[in-house]
Protein backbone atom coordinates (compact mmCIF):
# COMPACT_ATOMS: atom_id res chain seq x y z
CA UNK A 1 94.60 93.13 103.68
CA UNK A 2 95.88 89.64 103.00
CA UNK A 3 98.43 86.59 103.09
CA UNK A 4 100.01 84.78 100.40
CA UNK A 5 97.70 81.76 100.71
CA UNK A 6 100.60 79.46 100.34
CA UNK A 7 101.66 80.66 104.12
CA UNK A 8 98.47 78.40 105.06
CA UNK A 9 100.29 75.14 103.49
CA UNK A 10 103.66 76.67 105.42
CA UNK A 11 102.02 76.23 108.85
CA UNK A 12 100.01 73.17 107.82
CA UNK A 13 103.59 71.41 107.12
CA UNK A 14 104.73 72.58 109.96
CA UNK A 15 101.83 71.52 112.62
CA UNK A 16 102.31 68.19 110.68
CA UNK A 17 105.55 67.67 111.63
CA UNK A 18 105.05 68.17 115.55
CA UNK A 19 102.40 65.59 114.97
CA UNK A 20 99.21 67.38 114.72
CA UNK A 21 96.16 65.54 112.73
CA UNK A 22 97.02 67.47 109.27
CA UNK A 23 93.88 66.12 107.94
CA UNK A 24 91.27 68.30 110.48
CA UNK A 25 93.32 71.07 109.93
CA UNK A 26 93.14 71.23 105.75
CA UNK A 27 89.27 70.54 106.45
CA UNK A 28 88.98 73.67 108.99
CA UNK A 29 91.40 76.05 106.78
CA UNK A 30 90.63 74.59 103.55
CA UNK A 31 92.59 77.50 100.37
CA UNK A 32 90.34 76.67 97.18
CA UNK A 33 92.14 75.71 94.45
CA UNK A 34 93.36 78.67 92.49
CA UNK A 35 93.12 81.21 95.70
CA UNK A 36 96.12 83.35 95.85
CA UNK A 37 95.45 85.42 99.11
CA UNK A 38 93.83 85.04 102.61
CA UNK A 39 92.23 87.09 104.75
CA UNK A 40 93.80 88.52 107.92
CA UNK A 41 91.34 86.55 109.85
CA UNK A 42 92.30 83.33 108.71
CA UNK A 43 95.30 83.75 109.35
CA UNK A 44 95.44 84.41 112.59
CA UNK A 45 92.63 81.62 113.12
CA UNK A 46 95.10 78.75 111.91
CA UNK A 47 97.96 80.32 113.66
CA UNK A 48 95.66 80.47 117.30
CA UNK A 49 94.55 76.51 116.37
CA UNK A 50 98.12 75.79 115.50
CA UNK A 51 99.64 77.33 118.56
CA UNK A 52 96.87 76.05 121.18
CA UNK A 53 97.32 72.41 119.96
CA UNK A 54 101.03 72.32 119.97
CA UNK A 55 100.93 74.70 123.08
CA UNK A 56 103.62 76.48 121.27
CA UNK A 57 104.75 79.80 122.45
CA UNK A 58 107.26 80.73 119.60
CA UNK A 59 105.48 79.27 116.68
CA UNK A 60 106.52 81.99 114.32
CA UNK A 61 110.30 81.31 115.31
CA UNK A 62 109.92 77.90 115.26
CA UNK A 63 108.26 77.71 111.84
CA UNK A 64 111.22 80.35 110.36
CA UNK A 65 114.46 77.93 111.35
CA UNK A 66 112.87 74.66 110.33
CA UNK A 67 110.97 74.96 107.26
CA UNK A 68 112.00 76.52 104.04
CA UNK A 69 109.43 78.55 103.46
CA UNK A 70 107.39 77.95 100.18
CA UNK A 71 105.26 81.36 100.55
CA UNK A 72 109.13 82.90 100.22
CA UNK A 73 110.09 81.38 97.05
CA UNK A 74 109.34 83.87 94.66
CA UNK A 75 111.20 86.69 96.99
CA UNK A 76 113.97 84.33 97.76
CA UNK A 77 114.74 83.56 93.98
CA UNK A 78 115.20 87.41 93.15
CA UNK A 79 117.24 88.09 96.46
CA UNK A 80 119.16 85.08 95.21
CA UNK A 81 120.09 86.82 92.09
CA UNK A 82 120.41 90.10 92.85
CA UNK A 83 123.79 91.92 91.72
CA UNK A 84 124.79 92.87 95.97
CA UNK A 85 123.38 92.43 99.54
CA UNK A 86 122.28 95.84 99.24
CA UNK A 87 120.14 95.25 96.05
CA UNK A 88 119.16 92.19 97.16
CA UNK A 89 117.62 93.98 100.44
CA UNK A 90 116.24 96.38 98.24
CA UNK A 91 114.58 94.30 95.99
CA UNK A 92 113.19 92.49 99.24
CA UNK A 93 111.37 94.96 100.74
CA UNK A 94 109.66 95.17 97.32
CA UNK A 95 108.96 92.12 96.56
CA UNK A 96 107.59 91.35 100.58
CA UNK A 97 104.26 92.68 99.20
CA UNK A 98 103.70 89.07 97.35
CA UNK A 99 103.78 87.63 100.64
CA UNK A 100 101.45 90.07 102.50
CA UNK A 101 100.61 93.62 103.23
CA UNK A 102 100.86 92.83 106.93
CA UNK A 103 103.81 94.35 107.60
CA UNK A 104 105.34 97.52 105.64
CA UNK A 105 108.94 97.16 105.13
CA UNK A 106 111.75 100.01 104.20
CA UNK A 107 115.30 99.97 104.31
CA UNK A 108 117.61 102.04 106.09
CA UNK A 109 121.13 103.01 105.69
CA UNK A 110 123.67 105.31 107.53
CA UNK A 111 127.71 105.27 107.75
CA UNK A 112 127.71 102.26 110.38
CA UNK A 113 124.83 100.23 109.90
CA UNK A 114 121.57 98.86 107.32
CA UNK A 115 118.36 98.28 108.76
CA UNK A 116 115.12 97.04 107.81
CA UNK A 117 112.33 98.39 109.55
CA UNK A 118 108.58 97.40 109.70
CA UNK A 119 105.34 99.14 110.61
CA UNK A 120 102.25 97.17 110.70
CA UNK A 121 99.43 98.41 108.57
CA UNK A 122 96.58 99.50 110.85
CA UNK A 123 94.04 96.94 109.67
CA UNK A 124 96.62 94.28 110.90
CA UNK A 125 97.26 96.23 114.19
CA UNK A 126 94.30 95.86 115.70
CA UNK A 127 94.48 91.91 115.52
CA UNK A 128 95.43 89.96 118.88
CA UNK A 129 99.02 90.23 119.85
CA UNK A 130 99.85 86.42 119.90
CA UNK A 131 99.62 86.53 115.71
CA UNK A 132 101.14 89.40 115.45
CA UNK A 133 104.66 88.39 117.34
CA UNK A 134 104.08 85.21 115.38
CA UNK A 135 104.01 86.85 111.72
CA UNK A 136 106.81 89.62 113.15
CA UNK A 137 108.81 86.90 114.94
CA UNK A 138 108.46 85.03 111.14
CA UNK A 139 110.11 88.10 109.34
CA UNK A 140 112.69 88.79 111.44
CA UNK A 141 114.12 85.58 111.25
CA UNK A 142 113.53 85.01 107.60
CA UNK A 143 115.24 88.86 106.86
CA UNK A 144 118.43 87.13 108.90
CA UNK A 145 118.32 83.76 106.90
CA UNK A 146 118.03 85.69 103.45
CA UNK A 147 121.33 87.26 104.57
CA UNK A 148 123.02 84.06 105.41
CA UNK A 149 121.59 82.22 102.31
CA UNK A 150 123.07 85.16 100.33
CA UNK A 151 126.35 85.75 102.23
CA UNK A 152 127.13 82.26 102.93
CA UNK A 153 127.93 82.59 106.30
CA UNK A 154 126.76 82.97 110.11
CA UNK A 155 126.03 86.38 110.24
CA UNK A 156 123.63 87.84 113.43
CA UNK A 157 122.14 91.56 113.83
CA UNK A 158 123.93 94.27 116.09
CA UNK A 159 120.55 94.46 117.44
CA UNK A 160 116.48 94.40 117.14
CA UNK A 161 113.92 96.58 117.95
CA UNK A 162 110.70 95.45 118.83
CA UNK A 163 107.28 96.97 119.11
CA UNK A 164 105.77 94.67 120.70
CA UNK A 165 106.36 93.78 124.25
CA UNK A 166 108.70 91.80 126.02
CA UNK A 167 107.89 88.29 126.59
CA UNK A 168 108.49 85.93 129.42
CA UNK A 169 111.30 84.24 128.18
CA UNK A 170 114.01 85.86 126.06
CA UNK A 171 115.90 82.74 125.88
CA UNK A 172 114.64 81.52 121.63
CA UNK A 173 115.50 85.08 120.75
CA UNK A 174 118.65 85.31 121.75
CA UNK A 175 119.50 81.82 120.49
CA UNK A 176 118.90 82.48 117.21
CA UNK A 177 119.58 86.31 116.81
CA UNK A 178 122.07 86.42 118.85
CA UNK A 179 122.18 89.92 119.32
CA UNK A 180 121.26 92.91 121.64
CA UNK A 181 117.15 92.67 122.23
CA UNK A 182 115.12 96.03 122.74
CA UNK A 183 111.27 95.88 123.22
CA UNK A 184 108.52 98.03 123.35
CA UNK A 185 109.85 100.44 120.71
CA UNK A 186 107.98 102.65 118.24
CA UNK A 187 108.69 100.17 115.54
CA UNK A 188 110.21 97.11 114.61
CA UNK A 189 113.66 97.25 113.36
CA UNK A 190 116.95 94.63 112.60
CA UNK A 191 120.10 96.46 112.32
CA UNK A 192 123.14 94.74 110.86
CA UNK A 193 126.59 95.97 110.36
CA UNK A 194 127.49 97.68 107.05
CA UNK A 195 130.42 96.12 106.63
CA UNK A 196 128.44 93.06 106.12
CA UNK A 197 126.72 94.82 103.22
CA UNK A 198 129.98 96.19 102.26
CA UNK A 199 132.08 92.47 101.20
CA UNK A 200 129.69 91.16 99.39
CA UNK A 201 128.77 90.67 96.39
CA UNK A 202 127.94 88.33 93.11
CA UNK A 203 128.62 88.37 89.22
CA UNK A 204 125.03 87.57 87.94
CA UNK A 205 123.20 87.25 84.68
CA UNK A 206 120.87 90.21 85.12
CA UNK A 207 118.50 89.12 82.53
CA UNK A 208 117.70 85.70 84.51
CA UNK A 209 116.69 88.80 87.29
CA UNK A 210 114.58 90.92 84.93
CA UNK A 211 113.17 87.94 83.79
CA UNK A 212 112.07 86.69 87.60
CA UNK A 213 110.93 90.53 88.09
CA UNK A 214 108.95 89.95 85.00
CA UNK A 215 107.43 86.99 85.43
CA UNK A 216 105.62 88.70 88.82
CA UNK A 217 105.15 91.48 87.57
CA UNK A 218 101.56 91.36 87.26
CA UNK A 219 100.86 90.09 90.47
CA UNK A 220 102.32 93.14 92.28
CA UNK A 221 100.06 94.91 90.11
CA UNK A 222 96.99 93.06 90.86
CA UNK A 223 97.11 92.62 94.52
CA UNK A 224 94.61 93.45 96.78
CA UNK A 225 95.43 96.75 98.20
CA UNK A 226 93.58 99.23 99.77
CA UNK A 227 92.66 102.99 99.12
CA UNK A 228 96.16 105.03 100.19
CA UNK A 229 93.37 107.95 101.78
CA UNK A 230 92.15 105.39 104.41
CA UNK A 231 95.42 103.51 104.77
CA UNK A 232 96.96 107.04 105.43
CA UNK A 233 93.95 108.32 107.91
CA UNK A 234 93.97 104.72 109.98
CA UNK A 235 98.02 104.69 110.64
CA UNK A 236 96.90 108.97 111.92
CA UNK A 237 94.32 107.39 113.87
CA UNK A 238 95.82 104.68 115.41
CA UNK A 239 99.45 106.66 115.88
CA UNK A 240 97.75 108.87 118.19
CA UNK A 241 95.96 106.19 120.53
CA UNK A 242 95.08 106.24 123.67
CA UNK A 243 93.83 109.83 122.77
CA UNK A 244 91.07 109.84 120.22
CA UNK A 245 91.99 112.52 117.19
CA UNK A 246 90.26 115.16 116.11
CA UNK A 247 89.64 115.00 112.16
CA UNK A 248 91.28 118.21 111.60
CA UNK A 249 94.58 117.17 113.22
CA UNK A 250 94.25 114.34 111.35
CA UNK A 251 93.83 115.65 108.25
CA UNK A 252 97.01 118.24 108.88
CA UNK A 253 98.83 114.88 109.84
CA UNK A 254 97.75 114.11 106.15
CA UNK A 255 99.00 117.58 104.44
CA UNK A 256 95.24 117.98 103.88
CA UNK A 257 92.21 120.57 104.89
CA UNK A 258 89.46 119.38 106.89
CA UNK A 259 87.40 120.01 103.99
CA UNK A 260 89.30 118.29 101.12
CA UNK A 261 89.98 115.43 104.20
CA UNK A 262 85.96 115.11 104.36
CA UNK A 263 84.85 115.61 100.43
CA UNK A 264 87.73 112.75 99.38
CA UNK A 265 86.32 110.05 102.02
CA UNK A 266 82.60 110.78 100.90
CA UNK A 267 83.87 110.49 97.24
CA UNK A 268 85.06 106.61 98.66
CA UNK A 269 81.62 106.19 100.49
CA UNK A 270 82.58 106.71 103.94
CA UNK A 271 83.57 108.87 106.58
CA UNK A 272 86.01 110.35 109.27
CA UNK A 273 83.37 108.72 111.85
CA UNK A 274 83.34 105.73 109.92
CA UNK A 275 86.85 104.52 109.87
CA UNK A 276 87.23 105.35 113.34
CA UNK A 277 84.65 103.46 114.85
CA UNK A 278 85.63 100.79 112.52
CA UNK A 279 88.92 100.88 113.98
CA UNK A 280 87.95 101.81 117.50
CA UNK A 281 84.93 98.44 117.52
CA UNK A 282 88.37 96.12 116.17
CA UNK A 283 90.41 97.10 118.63
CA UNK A 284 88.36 96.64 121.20
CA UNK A 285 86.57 92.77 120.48
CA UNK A 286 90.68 92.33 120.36
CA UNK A 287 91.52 93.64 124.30
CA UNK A 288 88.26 91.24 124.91
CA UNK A 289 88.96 88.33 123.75
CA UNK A 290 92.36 88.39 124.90
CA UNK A 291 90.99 88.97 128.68
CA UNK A 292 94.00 90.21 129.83
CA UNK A 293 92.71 94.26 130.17
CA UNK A 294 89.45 95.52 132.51
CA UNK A 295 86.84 97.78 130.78
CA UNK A 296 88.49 100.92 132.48
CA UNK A 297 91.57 99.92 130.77
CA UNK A 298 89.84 99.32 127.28
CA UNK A 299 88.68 102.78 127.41
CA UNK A 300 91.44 104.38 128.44
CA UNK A 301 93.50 102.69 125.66
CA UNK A 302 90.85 103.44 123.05
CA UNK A 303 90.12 107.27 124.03
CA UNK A 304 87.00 107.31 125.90
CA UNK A 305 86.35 109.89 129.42
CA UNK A 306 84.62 107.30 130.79
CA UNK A 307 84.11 103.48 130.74
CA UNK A 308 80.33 104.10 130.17
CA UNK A 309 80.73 106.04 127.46
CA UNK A 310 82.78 102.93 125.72
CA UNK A 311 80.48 100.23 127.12
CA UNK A 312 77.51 102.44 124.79
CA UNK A 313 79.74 102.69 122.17
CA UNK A 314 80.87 99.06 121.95
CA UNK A 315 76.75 97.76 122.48
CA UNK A 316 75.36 101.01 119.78
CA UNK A 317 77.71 98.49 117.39
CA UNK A 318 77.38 95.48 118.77
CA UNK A 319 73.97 95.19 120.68
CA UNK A 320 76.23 93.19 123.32
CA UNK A 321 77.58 95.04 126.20
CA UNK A 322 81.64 94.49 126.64
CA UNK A 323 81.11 92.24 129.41
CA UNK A 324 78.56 90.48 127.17
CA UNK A 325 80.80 89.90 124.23
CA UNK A 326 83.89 88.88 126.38
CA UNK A 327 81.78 85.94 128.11
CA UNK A 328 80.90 84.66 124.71
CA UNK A 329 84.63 84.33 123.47
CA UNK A 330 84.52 81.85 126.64
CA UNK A 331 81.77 79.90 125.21
């Protein structure tokens, strides 16, 4: 559950050039020296400082078509010198993992198109939606640039996908993709032509590549990633919201018994009941302190019968009621 750390220095550089006081912002989000990866919730701390003070709307757009990104170099470099646009996709999608597990990326390919489509990982779902468009809105553009970067020329999507919802204004998406714009889909997905994947390619020196791929190697293999069990029974969790799942459809959802479900989550310390409510308490300080959903609501989206049954859930946790916790986030 991380960011490159080098993403912090992205944003930093950027704030700095809108003319925000660079110097209170390296104190607040300070990387020590050395530190490869930061936490989800830093991240979306510097990006909700960054976007309040420059009362910036699109920040993750923004950020993708004026800076080169340095928290993309290493991916950029092997996309650079990859043998064709398909490889250099491929080897994209891999590589994505040095810049953060936020997002899980996989490529698609039919007769008329290539598209790359991401699912967030369910520890980063349950963050506010303002950095999550941010980080998506990020990608999306920086998927498109790669292509240009590669291709040498102006080349847009056929169309995007987009789980999340629509915004108010359409208007920086279409000026820089533009393209057909779909929202509140099951996933996020930018579909180009296959033609476009088709004309080119480039006569490398595929031992400068291996050598790139070498040269990371060990930090794929040493990042911070979590148990595949629990990433698996959060995404079965989550997938089936607003209803709240029963661990034995969740385990068939897993091609797993209830009973092998239960004895591998004890063997990891923890249990069905545990990753749930850790998932079902995240969720909901998220609808709070974004104050834009009632408690009926809250409990509706998170599975409960009743809003009572939620507040007692959310203050068995918390000792605050939900009306409690929301009034601090005011404070």
């Amino acid at each position: 559950m991380y960011f490159s750390a080098t993403i912090i220095s992205d944003f930093i550089a950027f704030a700095s050039s809108k003319g925000a006081d660079t110097k209170v912002l390296e104190q607040k989000f300070e990387i020590a020296k050395g530190q490869k990866q930061v936490s989800y919730e830093t991240l979306v701390k510097i990006l909700n400082h960054i976007g309040e003070e420059l009362e910036e709307e699109y920040l993750g757009l923004h950020i993708g078509e004026q800076l080169v990104l340095k928290t993309t170099a290493y991916v950029n470099s092997i996309i650079q010198h990859s043998e064709t646009l398909e490889n250099a996709f491929k080897n994209a999608v891999y590589y994505s993992r040095l810049i953060s597990d936020a997002l899980e990326c996989s490529l698609l390919k039919n007769k008329k198109s290539y598209s790359v489509i991401f699912e967030e990982n369910p520890n980063w779902k349950v963050y506010p939606s303002y950095a999550k468009r941010q980080i998506l809105d990020l990608t999306l553009l920086s998927c498109l640039n790669s292509l240009i970067v590669y291709t040498q020329k102006n080349y847009y999507p056929t169309i995007i996908y987009f789980q999340t919802e629509k915004p108010k204004s359409t208007n920086e998406y279409y000026r820089l993709f533009n393209c057909r714009l779909k929202f509140n889909h099951p996933h996020t997905e930018i579909v180009f032509e296959k033609q476009i994947f088709d004309n080119h390619s480039k006569e490398i020196k595929l031992g400068l590549l291996e050598n790139l791929k070498e040269k990371i190697k060990d930090e794929i293999e040493n990042l911070d990633t979590e148990n595949a069990l629990t990433y698996q029974l959060k995404k079965a969790i989550l997938n089936h919201k607003p209803e709240r799942i029963l661990i034995e459809d969740a385990a068939q959802k897993m091609n797993l018994s209830k009973r092998s479900l239960q004895r591998k989550l004890k063997a990891l310390g923890t249990t069905f009941k545990a990753v749930e409510y850790e998932l079902q308490l995240n969720l909901s300080k998220t609808y709070l302190a974004e104050k834009q959903k009632s408690i009926d609501e809250i409990s509706y989206l998170l599975g409960f019968s009743e809003s009572s049954a939620f507040i007692r859930f959310f203050k068995s946790l918390t000792n605050l009621t939900p009306g409690e916790y929301k009034r601090k986030q005011s404070i």
